[in-house]
C-alpha atoms as a PDB file:
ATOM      1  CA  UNK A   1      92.442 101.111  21.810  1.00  0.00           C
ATOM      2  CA  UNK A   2      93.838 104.176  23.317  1.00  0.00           C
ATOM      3  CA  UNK A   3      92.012 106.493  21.002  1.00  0.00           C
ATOM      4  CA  UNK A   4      88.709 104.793  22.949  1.00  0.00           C
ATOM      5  CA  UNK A   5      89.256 105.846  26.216  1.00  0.00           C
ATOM      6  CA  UNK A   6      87.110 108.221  27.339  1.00  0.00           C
ATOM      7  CA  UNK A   7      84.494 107.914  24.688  1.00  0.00           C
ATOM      8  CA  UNK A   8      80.658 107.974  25.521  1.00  0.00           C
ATOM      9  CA  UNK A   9      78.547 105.184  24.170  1.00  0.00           C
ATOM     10  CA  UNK A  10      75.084 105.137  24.897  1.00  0.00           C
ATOM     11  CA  UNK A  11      74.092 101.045  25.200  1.00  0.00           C
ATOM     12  CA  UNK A  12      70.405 100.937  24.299  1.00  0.00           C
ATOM     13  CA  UNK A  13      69.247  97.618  25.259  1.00  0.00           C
ATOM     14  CA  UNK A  14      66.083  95.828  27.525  1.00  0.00           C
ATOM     15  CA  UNK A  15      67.359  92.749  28.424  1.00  0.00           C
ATOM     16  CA  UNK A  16      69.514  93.230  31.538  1.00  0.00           C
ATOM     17  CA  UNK A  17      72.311  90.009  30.733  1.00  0.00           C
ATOM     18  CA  UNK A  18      73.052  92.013  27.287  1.00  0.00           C
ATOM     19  CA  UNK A  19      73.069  95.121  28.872  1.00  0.00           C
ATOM     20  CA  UNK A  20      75.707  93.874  31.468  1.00  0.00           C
ATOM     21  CA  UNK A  21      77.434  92.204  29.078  1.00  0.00           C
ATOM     22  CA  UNK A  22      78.073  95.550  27.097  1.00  0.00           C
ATOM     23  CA  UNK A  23      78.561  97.794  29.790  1.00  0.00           C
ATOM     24  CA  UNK A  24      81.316  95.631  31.336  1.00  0.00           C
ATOM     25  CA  UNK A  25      83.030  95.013  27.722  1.00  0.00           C
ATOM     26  CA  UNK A  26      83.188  98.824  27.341  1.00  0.00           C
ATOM     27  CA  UNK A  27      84.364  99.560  30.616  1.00  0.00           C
ATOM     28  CA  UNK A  28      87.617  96.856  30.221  1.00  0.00           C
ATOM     29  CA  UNK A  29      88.342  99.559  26.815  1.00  0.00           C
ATOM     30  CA  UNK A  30      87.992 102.582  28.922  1.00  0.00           C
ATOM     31  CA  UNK A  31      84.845 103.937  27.918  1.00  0.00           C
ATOM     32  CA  UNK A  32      82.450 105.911  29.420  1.00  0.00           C
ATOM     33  CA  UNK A  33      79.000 104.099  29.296  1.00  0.00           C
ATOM     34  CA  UNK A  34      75.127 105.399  29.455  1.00  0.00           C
ATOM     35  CA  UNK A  35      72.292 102.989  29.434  1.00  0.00           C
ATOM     36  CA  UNK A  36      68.529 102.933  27.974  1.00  0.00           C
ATOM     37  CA  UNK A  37      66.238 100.591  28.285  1.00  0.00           C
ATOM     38  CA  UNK A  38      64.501 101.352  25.437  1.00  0.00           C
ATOM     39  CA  UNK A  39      64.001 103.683  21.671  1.00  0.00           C
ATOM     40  CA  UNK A  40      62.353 106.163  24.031  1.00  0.00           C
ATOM     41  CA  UNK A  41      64.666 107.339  26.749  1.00  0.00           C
ATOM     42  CA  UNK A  42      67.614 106.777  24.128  1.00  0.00           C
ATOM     43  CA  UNK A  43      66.084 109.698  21.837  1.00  0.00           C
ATOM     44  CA  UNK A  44      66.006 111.624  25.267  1.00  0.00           C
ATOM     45  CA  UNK A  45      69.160 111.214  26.057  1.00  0.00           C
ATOM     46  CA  UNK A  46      70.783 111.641  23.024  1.00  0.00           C
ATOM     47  CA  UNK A  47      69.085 114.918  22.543  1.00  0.00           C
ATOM     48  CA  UNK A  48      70.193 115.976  25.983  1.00  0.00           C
ATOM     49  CA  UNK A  49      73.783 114.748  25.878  1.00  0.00           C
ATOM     50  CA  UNK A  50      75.923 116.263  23.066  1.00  0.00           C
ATOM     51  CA  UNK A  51      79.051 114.098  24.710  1.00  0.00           C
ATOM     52  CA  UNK A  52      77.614 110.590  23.274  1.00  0.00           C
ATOM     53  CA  UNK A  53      79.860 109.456  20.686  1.00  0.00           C
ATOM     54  CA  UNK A  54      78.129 106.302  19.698  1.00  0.00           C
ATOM     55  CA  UNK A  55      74.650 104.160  20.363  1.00  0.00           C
ATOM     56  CA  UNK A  56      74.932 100.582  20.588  1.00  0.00           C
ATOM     57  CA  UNK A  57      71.071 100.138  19.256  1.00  0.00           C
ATOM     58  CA  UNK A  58      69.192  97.176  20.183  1.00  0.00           C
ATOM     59  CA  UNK A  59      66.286  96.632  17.626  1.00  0.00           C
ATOM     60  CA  UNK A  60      63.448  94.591  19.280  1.00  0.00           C
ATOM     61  CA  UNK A  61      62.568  96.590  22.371  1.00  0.00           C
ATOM     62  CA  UNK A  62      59.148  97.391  24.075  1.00  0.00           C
ATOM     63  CA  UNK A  63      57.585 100.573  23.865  1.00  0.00           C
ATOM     64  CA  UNK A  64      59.543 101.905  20.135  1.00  0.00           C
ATOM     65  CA  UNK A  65      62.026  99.857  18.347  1.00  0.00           C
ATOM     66  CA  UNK A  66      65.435 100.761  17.395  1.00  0.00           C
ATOM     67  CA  UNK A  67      64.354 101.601  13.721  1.00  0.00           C
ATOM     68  CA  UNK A  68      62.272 104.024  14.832  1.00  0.00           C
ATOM     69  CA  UNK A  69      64.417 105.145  17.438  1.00  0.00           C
ATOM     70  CA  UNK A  70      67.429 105.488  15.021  1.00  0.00           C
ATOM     71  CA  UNK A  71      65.257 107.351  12.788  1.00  0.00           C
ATOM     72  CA  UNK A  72      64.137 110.153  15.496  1.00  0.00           C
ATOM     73  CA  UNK A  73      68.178 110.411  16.962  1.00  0.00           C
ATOM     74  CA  UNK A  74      69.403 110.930  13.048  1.00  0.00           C
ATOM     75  CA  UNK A  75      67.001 113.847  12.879  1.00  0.00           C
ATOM     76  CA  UNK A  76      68.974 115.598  15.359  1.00  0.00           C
ATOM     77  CA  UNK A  77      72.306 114.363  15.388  1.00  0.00           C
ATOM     78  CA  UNK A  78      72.809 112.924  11.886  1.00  0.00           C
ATOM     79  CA  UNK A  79      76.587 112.127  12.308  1.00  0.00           C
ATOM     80  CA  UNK A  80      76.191 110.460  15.303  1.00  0.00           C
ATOM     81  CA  UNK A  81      77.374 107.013  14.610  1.00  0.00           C
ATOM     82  CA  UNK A  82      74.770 103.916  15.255  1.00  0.00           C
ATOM     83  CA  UNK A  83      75.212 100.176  15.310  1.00  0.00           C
ATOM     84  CA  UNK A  84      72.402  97.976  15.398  1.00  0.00           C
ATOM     85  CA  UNK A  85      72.379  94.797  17.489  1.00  0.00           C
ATOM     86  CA  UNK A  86      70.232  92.286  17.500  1.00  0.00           C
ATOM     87  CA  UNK A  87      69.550  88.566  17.912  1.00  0.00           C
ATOM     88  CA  UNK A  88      67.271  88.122  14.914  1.00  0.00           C
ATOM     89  CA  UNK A  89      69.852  88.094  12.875  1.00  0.00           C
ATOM     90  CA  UNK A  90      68.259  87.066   9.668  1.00  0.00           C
ATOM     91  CA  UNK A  91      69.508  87.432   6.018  1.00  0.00           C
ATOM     92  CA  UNK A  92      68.452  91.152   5.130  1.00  0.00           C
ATOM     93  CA  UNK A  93      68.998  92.625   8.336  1.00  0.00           C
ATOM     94  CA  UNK A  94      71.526  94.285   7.649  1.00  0.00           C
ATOM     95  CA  UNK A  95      70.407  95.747   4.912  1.00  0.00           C
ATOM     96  CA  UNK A  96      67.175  96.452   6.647  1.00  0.00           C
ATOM     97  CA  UNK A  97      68.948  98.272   9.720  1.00  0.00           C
ATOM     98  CA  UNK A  98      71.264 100.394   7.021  1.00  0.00           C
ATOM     99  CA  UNK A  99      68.182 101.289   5.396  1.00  0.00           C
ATOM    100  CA  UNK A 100      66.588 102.648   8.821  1.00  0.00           C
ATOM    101  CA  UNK A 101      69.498 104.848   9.242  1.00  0.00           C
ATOM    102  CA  UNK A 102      72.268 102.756  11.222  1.00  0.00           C
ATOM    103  CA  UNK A 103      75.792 103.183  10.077  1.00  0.00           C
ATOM    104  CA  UNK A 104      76.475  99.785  11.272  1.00  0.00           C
ATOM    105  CA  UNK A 105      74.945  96.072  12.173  1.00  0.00           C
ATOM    106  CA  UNK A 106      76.388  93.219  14.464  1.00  0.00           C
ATOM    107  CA  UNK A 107      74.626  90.069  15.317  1.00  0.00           C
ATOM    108  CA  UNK A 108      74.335  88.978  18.882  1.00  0.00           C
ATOM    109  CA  UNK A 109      75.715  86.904  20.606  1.00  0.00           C
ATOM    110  CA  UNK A 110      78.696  89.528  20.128  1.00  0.00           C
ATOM    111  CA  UNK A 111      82.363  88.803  20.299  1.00  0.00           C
ATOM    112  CA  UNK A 112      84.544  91.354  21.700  1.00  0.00           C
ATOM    113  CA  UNK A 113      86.978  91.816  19.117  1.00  0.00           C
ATOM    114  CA  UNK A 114      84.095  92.176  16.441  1.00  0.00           C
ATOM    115  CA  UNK A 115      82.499  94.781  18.655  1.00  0.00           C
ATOM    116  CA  UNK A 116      86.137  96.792  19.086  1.00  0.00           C
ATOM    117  CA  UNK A 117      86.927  96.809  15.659  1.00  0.00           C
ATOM    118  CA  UNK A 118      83.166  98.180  14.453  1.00  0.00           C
ATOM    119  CA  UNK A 119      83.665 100.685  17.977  1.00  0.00           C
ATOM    120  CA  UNK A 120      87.044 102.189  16.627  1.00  0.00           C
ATOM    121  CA  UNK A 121      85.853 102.102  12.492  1.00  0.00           C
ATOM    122  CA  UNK A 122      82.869 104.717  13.495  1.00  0.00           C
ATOM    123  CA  UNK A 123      85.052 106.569  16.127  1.00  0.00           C
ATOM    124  CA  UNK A 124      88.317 107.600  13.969  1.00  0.00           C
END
């Protein structure tokens, strides 16, 4: 976990429990965490912040969804890693969020170790 610490992960999520939930998870591994609350501000910020190592993506969110959003980010920063999360998790989604440009996919609810293990395979 050491090889963590310090890294920026931009959590883009709307529902505040999840985002909590993410934030506080990251923290107990020594990360540094920025939020969104939706596709919008996390193209922003990922434009304007060349220190984000990762994006958490949520996929349902209001105004543009993390599809879209993962497009627009991959334009800019191509080898920026992103994991889609989302509680729809339906057969094909995976697929579906690989296909939109994600390097990775986790269903919620999401266990901790799951999380780590997908957090340390994009950041080696």
């Amino acid at each position: 976990m050491s090889k963590l610490k310090n890294k920026t992960i931009l959590v883009v999520e709307d529902e505040e429990f999840n985002r909590i939930y993410f934030e506080e998870l990251l923290h107990q591994i020594n990360c540094k965490v920025i939020v969104a609350s939706n596709g919008m501000e996390a193209i922003e910020l990922c434009q304007k912040n060349a220190k984000i190592d990762l994006v958490l993506m949520d996929i349902k969110m209001p105004l543009m969804n993390g599809y879209e959003a993962t497009k627009a980010i991959k334009k800019t920063r191509p080898d920026l890693p992103i994991i889609a999360q989302t509680a729809f998790a339906l057969l094909g989604d995976k697929k579906k969020s690989l296909d939109n440009g994600c390097d990775d996919y986790v269903a919620k609810p999401v266990k901790k170790d799951v999380l780590i293990k997908l957090i340390n395979k994009h950041l080696q």
